[in-house]
Protein backbone atom coordinates (compact mmCIF):
# COMPACT_ATOMS: atom_id res chain seq x y z
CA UNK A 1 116.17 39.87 71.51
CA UNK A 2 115.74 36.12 71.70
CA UNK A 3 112.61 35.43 69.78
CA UNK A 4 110.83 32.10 68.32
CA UNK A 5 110.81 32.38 64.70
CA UNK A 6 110.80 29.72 61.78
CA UNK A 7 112.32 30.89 57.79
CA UNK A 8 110.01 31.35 55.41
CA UNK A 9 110.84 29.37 52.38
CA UNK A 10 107.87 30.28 49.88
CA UNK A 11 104.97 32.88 49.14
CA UNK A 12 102.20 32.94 51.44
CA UNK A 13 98.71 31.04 49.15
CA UNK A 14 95.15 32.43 49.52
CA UNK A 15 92.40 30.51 48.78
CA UNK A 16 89.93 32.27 46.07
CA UNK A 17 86.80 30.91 44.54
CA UNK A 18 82.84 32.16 44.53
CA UNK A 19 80.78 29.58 47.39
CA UNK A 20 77.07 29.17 45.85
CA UNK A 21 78.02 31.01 42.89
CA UNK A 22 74.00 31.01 41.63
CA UNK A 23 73.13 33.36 44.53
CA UNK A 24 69.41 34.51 44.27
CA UNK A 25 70.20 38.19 46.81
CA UNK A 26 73.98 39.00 46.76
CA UNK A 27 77.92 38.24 46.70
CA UNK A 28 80.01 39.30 49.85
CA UNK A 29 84.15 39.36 50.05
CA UNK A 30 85.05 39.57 53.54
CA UNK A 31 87.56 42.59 54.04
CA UNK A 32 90.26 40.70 55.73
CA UNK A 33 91.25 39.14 52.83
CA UNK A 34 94.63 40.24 51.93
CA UNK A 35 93.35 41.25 48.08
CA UNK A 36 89.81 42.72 49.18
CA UNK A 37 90.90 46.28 47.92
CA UNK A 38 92.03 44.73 44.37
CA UNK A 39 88.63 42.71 43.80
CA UNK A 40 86.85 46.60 44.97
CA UNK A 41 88.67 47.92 42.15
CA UNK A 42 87.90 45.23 39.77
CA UNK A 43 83.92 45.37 41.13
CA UNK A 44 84.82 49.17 40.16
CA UNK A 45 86.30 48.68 36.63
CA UNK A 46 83.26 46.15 35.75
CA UNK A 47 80.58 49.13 36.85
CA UNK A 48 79.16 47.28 40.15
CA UNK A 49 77.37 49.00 42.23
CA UNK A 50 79.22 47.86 46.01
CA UNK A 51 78.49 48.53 49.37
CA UNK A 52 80.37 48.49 52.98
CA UNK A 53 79.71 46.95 55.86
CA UNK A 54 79.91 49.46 58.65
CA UNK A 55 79.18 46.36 61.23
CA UNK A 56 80.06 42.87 61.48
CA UNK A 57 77.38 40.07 60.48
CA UNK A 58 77.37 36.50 60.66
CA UNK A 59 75.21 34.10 58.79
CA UNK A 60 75.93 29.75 58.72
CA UNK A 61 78.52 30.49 61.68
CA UNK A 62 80.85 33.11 59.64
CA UNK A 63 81.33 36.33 60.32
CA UNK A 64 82.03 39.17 58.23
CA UNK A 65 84.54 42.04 59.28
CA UNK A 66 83.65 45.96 58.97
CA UNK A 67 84.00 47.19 55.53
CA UNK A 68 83.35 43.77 53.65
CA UNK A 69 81.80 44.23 50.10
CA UNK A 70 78.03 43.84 49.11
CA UNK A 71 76.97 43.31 45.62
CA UNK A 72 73.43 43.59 46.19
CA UNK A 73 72.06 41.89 42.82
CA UNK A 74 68.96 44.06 42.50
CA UNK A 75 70.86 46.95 42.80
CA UNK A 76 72.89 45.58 39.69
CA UNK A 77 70.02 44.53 38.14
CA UNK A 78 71.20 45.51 34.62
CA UNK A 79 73.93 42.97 35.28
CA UNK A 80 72.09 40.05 36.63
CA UNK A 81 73.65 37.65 33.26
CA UNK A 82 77.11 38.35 33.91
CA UNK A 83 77.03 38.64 37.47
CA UNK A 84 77.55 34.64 38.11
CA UNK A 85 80.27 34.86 35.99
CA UNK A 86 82.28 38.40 36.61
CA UNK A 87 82.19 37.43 40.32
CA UNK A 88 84.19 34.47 38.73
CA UNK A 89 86.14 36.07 36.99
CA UNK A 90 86.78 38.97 39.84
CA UNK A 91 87.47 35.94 42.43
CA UNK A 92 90.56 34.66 40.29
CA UNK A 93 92.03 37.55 39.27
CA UNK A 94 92.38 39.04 42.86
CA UNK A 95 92.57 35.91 44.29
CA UNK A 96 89.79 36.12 47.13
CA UNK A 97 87.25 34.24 48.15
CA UNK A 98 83.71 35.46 47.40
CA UNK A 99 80.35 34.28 49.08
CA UNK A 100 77.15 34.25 47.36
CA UNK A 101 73.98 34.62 49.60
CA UNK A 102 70.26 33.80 48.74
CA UNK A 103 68.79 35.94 51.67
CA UNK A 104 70.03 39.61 52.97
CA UNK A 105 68.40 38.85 56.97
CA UNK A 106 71.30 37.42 59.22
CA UNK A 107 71.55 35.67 62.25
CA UNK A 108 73.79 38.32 63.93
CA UNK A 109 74.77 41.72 63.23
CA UNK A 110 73.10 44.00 60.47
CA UNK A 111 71.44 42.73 57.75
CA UNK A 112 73.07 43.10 53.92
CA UNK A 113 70.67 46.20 52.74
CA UNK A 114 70.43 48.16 55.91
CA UNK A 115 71.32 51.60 56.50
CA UNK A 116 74.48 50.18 57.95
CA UNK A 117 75.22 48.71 54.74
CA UNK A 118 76.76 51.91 52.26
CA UNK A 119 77.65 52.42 48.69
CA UNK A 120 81.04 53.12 48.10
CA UNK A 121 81.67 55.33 45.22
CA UNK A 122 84.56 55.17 42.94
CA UNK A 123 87.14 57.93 43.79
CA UNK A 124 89.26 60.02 41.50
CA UNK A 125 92.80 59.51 43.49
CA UNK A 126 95.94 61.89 42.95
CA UNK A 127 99.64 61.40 44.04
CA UNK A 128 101.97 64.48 44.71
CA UNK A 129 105.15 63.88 43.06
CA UNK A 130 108.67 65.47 42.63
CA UNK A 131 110.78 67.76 44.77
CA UNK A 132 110.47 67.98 48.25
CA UNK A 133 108.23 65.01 47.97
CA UNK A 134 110.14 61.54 48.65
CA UNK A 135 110.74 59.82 45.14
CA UNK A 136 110.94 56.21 47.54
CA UNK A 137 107.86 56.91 49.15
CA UNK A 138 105.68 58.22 46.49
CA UNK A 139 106.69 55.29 44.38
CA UNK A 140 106.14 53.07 47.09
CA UNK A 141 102.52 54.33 47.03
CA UNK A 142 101.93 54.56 43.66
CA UNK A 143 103.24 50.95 42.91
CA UNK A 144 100.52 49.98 46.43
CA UNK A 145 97.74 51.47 43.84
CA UNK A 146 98.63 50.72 39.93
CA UNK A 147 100.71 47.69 40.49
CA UNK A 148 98.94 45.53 43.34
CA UNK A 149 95.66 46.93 43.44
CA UNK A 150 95.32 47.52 40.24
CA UNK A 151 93.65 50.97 41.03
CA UNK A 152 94.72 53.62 38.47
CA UNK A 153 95.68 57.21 40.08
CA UNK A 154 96.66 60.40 38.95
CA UNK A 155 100.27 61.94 39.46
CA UNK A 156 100.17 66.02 40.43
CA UNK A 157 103.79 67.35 39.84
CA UNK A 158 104.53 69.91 42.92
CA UNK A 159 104.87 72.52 40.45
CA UNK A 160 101.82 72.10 39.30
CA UNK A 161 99.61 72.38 42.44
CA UNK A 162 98.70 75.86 41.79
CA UNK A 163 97.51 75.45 38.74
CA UNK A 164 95.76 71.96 39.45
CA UNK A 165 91.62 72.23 40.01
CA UNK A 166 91.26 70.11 43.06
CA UNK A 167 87.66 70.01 43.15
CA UNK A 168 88.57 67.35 40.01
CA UNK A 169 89.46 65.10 42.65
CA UNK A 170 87.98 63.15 46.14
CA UNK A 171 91.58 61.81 47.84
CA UNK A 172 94.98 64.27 47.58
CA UNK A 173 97.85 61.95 48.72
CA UNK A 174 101.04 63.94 50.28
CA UNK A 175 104.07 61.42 50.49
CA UNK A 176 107.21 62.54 53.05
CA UNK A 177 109.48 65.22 51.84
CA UNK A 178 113.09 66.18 51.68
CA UNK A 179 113.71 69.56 53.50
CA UNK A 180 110.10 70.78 54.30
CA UNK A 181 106.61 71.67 52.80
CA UNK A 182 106.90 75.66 52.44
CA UNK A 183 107.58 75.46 48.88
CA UNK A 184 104.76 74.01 47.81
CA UNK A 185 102.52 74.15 50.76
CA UNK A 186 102.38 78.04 51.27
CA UNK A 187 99.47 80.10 53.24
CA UNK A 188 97.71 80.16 50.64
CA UNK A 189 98.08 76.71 49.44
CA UNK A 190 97.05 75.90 52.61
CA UNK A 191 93.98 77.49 52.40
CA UNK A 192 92.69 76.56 49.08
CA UNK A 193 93.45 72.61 50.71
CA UNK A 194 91.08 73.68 54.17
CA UNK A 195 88.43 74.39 51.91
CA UNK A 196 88.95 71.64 49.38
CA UNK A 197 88.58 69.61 52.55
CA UNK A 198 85.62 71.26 53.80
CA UNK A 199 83.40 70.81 51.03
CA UNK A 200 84.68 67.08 50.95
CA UNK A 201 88.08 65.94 49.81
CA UNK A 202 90.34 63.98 51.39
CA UNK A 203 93.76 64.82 52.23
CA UNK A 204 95.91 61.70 53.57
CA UNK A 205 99.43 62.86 54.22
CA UNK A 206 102.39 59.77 54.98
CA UNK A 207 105.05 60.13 57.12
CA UNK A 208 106.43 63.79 58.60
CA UNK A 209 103.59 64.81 55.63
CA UNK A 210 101.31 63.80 58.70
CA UNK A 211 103.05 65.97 60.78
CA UNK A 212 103.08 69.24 59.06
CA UNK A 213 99.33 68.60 58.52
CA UNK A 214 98.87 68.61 62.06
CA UNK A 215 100.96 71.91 63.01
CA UNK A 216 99.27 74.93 63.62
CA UNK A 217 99.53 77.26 60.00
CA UNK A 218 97.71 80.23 61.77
């Protein structure tokens, strides 16, 4: 197909800094940004407490997407001399822009400590790994976490999975596999995942993964 396009000769820049960064209520970072899920891990690593948006708001004509981060500085009150400067800090090294605000009401949308507003906790994260799981696409998503979001992760060797306590984890990543599931995934397997699920955990298979998630194991 005949399509309009130009070359791209150089790296896309974002623009990162802190705006009114002696903020008297809180700092936001707008989750559009391309880096948003590095500076949460940083916020993380530096023992914020952070919040999501689970609505838009707008304040001075900007809006804010769904899931942008609150640092709500009385609920990091123990940090409130390093905060200026860590939100600094945080806005260089994952290059984004952060926003300080002196008032939590808006003009549109919810307001910054509303029920709509909700802490996200840091979770513990493993990786299957090894035969049948794709070596591409499991380092693909590993490199997505350690390397460019700088979110550490632990690696679960398929061999290992009966052995492994999942209930030591929130999020079980399955990449795509060579030549099936069934010998690693059994019935039984499968069960011990339904109620790993059930009493919270995460499961978020890539790929055909997705698809043998999805089939009926009855």
């Amino acid at each position: 197909p005949r399509v309009a396009a130009e070359n791209v000769t150089e790296s896309p820049s974002y623009n990162s800094g802190v705006q009114n960064a002696d903020a008297q209520y809180a700092y936001v970072i707008n989750w559009d940004q391309r880096h948003a899920p590095k500076a949460l891990a940083k916020l993380w690593d530096a023992g914020y407490r952070v919040r999501s948006a689970e609505e838009t708001f707008t304040l001075d004509d900007q809006t804010y997407s769904e899931g942008s981060l609150i640092v709500l500085i009385g609920r990091n009150y123990e940090k409130k001399n390093d905060i200026a400067a860590d939100m600094q800090r945080i806005a260089s090294e994952a290059n984004v822009q952060v926003q300080g605000f002196d008032t939590g009401r808006m003009e549109k949308g919810i307001d910054l400590a509303s029920r709509s507003s909700v802490p996200v906790d840091k979770p513990k994260v493993a990786l299957m790994v090894d035969s049948p799981f794709s070596s591409y696409t499991a380092g693909q998503i590993w490199f997505l976490f350690d390397q460019w979001t700088e979110f550490g992760i632990s690696r679960i060797r398929s061999e290992s999975l009966d052995y492994i306590d999942l209930n030591e984890y929130d999020v079980l990543v399955l990449p795509g596999a060579w030549g099936g599931y069934s010998s690693v995934l059994d019935s039984t397997t499968i069960d011990e995942l339904k109620g790993w699920v059930r009493r919270g955990g995460t499961v978020v298979a890539t790929e055909d993964a997705a698809g043998f998630m999805t089939q009926d194991q009855s």
